[in-house]
Protein backbone atom coordinates (compact mmCIF):
# COMPACT_ATOMS: atom_id res chain seq x y z
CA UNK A 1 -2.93 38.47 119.21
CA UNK A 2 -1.33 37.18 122.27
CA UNK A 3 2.33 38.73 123.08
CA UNK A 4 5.31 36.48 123.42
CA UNK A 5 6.55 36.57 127.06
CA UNK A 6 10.13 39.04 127.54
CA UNK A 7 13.17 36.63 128.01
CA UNK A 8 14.68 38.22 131.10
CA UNK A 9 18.18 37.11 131.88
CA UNK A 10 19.37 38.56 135.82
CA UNK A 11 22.70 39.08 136.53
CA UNK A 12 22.68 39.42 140.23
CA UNK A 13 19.68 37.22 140.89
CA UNK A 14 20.64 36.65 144.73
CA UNK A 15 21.52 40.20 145.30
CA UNK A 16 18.56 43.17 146.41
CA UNK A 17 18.33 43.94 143.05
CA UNK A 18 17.92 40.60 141.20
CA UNK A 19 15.06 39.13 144.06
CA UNK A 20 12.82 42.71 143.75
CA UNK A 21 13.36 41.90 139.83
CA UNK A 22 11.97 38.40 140.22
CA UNK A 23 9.30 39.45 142.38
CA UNK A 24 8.40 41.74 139.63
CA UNK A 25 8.37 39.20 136.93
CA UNK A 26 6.29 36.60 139.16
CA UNK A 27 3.50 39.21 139.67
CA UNK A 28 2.82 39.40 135.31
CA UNK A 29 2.73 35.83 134.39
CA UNK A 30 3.32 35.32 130.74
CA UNK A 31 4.78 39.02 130.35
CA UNK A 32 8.52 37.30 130.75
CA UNK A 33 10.13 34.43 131.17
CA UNK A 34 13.66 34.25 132.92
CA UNK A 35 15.62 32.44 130.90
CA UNK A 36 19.44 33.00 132.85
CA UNK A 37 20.16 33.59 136.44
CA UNK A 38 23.68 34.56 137.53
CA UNK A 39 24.83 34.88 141.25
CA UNK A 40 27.60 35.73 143.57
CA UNK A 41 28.35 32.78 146.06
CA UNK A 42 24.76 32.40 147.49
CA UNK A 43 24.40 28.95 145.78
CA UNK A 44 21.48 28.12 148.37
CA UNK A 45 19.31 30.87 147.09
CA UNK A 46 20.61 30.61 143.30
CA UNK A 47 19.19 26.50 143.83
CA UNK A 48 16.16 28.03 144.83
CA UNK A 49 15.51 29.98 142.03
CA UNK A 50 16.71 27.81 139.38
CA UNK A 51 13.85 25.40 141.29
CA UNK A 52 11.28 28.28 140.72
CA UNK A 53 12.36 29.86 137.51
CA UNK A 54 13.86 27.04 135.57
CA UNK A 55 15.42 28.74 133.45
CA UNK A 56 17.92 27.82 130.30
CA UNK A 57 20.99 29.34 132.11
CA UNK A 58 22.68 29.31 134.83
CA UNK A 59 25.70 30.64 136.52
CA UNK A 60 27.28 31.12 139.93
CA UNK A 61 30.91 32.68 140.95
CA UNK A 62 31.03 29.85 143.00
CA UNK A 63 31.58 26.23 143.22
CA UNK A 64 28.81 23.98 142.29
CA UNK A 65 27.19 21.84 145.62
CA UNK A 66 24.54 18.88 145.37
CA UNK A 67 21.73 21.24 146.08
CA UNK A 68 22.44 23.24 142.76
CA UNK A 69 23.40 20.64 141.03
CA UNK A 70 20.06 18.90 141.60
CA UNK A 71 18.18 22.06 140.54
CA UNK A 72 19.98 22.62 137.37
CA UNK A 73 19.33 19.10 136.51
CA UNK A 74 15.50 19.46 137.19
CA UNK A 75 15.23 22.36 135.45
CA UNK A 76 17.39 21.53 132.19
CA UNK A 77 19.40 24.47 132.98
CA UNK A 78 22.96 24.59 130.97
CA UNK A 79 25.86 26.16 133.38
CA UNK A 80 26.82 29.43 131.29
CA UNK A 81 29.34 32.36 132.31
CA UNK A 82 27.89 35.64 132.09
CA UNK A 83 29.32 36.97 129.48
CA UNK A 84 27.95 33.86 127.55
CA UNK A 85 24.72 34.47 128.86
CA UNK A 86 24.86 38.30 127.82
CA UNK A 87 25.31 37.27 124.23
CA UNK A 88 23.12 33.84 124.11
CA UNK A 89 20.06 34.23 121.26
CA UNK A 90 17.42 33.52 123.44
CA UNK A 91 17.71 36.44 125.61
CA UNK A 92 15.39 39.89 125.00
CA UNK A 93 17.05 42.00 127.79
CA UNK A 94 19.56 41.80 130.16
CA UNK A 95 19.35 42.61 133.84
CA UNK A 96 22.55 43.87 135.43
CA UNK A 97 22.22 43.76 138.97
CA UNK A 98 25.85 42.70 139.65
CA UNK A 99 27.75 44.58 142.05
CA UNK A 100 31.18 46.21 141.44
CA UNK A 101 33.65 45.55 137.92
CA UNK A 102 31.35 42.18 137.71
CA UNK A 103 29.27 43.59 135.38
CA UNK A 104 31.47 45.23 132.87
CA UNK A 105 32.06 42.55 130.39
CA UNK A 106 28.57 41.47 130.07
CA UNK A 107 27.26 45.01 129.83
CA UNK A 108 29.58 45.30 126.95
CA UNK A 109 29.19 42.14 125.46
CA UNK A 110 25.33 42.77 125.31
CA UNK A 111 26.02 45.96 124.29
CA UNK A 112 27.99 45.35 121.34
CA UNK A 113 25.41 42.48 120.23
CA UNK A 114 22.66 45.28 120.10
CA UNK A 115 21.11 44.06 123.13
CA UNK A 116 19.04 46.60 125.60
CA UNK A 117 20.37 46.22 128.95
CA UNK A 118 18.51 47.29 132.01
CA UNK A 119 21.51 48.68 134.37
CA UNK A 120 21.56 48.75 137.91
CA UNK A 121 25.42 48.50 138.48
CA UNK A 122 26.89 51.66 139.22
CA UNK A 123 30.47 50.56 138.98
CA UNK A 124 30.25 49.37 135.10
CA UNK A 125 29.17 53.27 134.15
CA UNK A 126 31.39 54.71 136.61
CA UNK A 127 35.17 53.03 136.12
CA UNK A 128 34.12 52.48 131.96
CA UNK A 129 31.33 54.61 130.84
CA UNK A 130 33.26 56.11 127.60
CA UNK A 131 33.48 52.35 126.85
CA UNK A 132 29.89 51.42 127.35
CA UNK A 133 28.18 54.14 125.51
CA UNK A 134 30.52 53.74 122.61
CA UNK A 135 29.36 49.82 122.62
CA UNK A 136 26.00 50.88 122.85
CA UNK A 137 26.38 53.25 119.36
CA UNK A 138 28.50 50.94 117.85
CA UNK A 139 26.69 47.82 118.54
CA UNK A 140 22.90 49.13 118.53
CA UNK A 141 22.08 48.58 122.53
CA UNK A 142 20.47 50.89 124.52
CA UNK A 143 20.63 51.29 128.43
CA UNK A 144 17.57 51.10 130.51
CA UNK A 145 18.62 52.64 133.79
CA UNK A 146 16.94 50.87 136.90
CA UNK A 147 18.48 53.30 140.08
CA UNK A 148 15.70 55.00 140.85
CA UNK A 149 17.03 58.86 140.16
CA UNK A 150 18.38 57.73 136.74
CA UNK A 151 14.99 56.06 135.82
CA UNK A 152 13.25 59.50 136.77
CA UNK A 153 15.76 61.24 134.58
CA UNK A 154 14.77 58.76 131.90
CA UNK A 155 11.27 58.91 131.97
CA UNK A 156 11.73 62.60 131.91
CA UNK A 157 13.57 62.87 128.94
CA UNK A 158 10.64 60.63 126.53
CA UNK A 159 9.73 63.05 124.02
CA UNK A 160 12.27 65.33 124.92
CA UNK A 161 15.59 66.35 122.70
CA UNK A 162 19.03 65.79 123.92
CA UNK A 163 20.17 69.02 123.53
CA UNK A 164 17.50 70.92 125.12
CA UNK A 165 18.71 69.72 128.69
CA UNK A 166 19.89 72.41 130.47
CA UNK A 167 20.07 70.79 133.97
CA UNK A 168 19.82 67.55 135.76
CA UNK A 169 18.53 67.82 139.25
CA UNK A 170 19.33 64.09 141.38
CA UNK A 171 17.98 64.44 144.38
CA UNK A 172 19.48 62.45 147.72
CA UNK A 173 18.17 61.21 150.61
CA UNK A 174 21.21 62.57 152.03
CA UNK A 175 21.14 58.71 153.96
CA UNK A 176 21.24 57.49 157.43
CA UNK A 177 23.32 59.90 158.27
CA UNK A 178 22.21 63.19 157.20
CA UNK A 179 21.85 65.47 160.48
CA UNK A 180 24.80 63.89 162.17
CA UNK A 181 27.45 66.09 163.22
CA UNK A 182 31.28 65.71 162.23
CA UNK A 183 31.86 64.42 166.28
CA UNK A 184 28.90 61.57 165.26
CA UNK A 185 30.34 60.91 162.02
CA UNK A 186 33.55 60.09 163.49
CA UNK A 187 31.66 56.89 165.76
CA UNK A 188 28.96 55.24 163.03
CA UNK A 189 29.12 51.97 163.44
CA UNK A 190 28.69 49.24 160.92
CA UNK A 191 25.41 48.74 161.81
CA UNK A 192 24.14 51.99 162.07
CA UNK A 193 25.52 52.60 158.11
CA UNK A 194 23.25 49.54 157.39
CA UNK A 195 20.39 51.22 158.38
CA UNK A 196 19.18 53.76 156.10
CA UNK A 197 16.11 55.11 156.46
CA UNK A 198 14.10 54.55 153.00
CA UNK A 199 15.46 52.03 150.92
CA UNK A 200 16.49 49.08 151.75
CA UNK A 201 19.70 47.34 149.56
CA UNK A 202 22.99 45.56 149.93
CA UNK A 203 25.58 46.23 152.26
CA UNK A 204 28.03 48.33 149.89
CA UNK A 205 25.68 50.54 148.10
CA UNK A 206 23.32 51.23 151.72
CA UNK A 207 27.14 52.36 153.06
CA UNK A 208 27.91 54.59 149.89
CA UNK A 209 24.35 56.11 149.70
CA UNK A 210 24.98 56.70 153.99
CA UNK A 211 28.67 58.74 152.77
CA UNK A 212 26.99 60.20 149.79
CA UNK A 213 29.39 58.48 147.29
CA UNK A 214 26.69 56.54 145.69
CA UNK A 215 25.36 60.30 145.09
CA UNK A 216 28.31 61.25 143.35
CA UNK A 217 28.65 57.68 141.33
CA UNK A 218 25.22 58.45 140.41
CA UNK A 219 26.42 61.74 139.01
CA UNK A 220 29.07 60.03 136.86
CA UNK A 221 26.24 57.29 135.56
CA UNK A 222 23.71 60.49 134.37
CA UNK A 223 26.76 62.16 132.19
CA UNK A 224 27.32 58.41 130.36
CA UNK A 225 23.84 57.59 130.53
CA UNK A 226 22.21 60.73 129.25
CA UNK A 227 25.43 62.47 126.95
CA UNK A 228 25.68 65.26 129.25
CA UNK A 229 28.46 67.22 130.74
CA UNK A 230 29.06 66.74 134.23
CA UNK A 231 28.40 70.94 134.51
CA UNK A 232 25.15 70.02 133.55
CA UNK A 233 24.74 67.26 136.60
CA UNK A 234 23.72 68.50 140.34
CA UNK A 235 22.51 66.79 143.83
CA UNK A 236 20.03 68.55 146.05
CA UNK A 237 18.85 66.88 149.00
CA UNK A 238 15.27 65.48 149.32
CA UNK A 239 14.29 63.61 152.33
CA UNK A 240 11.15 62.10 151.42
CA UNK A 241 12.16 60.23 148.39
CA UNK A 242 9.29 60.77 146.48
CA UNK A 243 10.52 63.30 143.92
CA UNK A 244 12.92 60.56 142.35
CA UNK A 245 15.24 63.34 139.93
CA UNK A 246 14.42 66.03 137.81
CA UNK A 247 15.38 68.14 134.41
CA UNK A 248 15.25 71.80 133.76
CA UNK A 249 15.13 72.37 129.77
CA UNK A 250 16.41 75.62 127.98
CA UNK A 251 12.93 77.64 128.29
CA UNK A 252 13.33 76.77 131.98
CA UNK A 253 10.81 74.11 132.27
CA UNK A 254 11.18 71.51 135.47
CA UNK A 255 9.87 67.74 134.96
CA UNK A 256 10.04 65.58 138.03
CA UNK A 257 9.19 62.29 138.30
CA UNK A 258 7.44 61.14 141.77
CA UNK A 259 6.42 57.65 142.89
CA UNK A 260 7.02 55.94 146.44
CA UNK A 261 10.25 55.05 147.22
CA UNK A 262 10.49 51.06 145.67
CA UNK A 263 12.64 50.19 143.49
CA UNK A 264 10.55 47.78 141.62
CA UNK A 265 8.74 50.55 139.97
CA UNK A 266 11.68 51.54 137.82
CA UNK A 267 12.93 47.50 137.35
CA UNK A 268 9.31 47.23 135.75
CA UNK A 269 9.55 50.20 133.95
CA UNK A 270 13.19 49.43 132.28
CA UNK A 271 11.66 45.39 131.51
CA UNK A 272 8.68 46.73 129.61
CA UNK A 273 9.57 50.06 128.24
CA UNK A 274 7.97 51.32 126.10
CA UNK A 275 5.27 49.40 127.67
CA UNK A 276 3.47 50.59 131.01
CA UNK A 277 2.12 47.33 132.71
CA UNK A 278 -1.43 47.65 134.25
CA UNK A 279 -0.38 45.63 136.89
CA UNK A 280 1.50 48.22 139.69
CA UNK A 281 4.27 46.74 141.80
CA UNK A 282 4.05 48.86 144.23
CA UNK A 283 0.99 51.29 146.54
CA UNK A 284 -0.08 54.71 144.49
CA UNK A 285 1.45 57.76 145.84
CA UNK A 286 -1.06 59.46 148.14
CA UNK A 287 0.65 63.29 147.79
CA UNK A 288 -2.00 64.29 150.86
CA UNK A 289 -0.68 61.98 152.92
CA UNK A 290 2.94 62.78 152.59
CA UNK A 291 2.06 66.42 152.78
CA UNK A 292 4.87 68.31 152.38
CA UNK A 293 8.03 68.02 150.35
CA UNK A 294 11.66 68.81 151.59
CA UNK A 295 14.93 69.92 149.22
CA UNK A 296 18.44 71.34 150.03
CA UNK A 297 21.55 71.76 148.85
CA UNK A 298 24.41 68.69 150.34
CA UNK A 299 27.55 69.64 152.83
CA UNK A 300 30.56 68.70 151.31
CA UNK A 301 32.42 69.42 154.49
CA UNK A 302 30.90 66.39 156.47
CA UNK A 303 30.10 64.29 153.27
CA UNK A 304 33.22 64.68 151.07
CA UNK A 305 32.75 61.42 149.38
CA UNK A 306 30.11 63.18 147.04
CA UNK A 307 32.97 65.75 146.04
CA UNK A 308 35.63 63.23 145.35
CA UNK A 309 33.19 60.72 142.80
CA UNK A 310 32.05 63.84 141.23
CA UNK A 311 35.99 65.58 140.75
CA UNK A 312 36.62 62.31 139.70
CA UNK A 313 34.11 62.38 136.79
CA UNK A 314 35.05 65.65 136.11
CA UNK A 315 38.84 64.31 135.78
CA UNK A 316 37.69 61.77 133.41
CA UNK A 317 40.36 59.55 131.82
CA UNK A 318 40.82 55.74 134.64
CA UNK A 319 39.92 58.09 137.80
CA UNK A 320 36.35 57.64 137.98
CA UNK A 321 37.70 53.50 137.88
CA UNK A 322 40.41 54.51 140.09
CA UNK A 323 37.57 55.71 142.75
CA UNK A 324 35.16 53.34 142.87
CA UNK A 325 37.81 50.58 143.09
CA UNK A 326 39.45 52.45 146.44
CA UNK A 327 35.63 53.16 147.49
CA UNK A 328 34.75 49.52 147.28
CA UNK A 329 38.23 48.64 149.32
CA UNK A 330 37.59 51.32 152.25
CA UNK A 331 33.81 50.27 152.30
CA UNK A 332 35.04 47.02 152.89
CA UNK A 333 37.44 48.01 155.12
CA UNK A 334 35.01 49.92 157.67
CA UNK A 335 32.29 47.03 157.85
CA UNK A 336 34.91 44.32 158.61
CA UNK A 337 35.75 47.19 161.26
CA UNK A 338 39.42 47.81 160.64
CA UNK A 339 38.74 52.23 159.20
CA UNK A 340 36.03 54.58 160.85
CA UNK A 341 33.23 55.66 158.61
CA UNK A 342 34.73 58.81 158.36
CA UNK A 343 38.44 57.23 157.01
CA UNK A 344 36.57 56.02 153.91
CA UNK A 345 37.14 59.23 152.01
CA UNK A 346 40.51 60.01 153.40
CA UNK A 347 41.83 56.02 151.38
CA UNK A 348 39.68 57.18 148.63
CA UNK A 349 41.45 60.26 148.50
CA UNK A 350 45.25 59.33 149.27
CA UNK A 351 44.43 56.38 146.10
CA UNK A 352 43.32 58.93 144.03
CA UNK A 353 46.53 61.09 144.79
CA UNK A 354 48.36 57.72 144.09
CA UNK A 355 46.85 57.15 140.34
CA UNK A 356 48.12 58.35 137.57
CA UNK A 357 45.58 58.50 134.87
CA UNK A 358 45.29 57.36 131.11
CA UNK A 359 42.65 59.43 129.04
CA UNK A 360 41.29 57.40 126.61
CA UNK A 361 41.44 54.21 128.40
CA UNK A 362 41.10 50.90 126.76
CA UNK A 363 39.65 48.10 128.77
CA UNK A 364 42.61 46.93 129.61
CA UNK A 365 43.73 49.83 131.26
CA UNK A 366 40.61 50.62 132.95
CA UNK A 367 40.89 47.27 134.46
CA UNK A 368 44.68 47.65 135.00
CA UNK A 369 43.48 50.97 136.97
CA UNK A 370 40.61 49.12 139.16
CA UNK A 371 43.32 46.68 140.23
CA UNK A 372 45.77 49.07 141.48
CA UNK A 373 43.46 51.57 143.35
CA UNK A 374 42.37 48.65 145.21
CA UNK A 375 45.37 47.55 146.35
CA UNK A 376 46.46 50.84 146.54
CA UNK A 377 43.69 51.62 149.04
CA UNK A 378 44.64 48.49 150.70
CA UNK A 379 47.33 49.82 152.03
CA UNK A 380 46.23 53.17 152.97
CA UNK A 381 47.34 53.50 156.95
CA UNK A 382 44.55 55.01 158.92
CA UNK A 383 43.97 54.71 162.85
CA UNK A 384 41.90 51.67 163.64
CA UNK A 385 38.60 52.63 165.59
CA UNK A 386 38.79 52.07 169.64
């Protein structure tokens, strides 16, 4: 009997994340249908895909012009908020691809309607991850990771029990800037933070992965996602970013999980779990041809963003929402070229010194928290780059 198609709504349709996802669900016709798109401001593209998709839903943070309007109307599309969407009846799974606090509410909201939801938004597990996997017991969810190193840690742990974990390995890049010295550090450029040397993503999360704080993020995601303890949660560096993560058990058993590095390998796999689609988005891994394979251990002494995200899980209570609020504000800061690359963890730092935290947060507070780390890190004074 023929399988009804997977109604796919993306949150973050315009973004890296939502395009690679679209390409994905335009190479299995009649595996899904996208029946939502949500964007940022980047109402051209949104039209475009509204054009191509036609789907039910549609949302932008952004006003409406002729272009989209003319799209929705061909395609029958209703204009729906995300959280709306994340919630709507005919929607199987939703894809958060949403940068920054964005994503919370809908992650939640699906959540708490026993939704899956296939996460790629670091922030959402980061500033409220108590709050997320409590929706997702309460409310009979689950979370599909899509980052790469938590979909390795995923597929690891099929078959596997919870407890038995006795490490999880993420392994780094270590970004653009990995054999830089502190004197090189001190000069990046924009640009040159922009150009990392695997993947290829937005402008926020290529900057974190080049300071290693979307390494320690990530850390803070695996101890939501996976119930673990953030002892239990280490970085080593891998250059070749083919071994994606790995877990050591208690009889001291390794799994990895290798693949090339593209990102719509694990965006299939969290759409179609527990389904593997015979239909590969991206070449085989040819292990001859890569040859060898690479791992060390990170320096926290010219990367000390990856020590502050992961104190800051370790802290718990609103300073993991505390950090990534400050992070996005000095990230900001150093691409519209007011900070040096190498002020970004000195705001992130003097905000977290600033913050007093709340343990059990509601959302209210982790909000309340977001809002004043940011303009807390606003106003950290740092000497503007020559």
């Amino acid at each position: 009997m023929e399988q009804a198609p997977i109604r796919v709504a993306v949150l973050g349709s315009t973004g890296s994340i939502g395009r690679q996802a679209l390409d994905v669900i335009s190479q299995l016709p009649g595996r899904f249908q996208v029946v939502a798109l949500a964007a940022g401001r980047n109402t051209a593209e949104l039209a475009r895909q509204v054009a191509a998709f036609k789907p039910a839903y549609a949302w932008a943070d952004a006003p409406r012009d002729s272009a989209l309007d003319s799209a929705l109307e061909a395609a029958g599309a209703r204009w729906l908020d995300m959280d709306a969407i994340a919630v709507a009846a005919d929607v199987d799974i939703l894809l958060v691809g949403t940068a920054g606090a964005a994503g919370l509410t809908p992650t939640l909201a699906a959540l708490n309607a026993g939704r899956p939801v296939a996460i790629a938004n670091k922030e959402v597990l980061v500033m409220a991850g108590h709050l997320v996997r409590r929706a997702m017991l309460s409310g009979g969810g689950s979370l599909r990771p899509v980052d790469s190193e938590h979909s390795a840690i995923w597929q690891c742990l099929w078959g596997e029990e919870d407890h038995e974990i006795r490490r999880i390995l993420l392994t780094a890049s270590g970004g653009a800037f990995r054999d830089f010295d502190q004197r090189a550090l001190d000069a990046v450029t924009p640009a040159q933070a922009l150009d990392h040397p695997t993947w290829k993503m937005g402008a926020k999360i290529t900057v974190d992965s080049a300071s290693l704080m979307n390494k320690g993020m990530e850390t803070i995601e695996a101890m939501w996602l996976f119930g673990v303890p953030m002892e239990k949660v280490e970085v080593v560096l891998h250059r070749e970013s083919i071994v994606h993560s790995l877990v050591e058990f208690s009889d001291g058993s390794v799994k990895a999980q290798l693949g090339v590095p593209d990102m719509r390998l694990p965006i299939q796999c969290a759409l179609a779990y527990p389904e593997r689609m015979p239909v590969p988005p991206a070449p085989p891994l040819d292990l001859a041809t890569v040859g060898a394979l690479h791992f060390g251990a990170p320096d926290l002494s010219r990367f000390p963003c990856l020590a502050l995200a992961m104190e800051a899980g370790r802290r718990g209570g609103t300073y993991p929402a505390a950090m990534a609020a400050a992070d996005e504000v000095a990230v900001a800061r150093f691409l519209a070229g007011e900070v040096r690359f190498t002020d970004i963890p000195r705001i992130i730092e003097s905000a977290m010194e600033r913050h007093t935290s709340t343990a059990e947060p509601d959302l209210e507070t982790v909000l309340a928290a977001d809002a004043s780390a940011r303009e807390a890190a606003a106003t950290v004074s740092v000497r503007v780059p020559a």
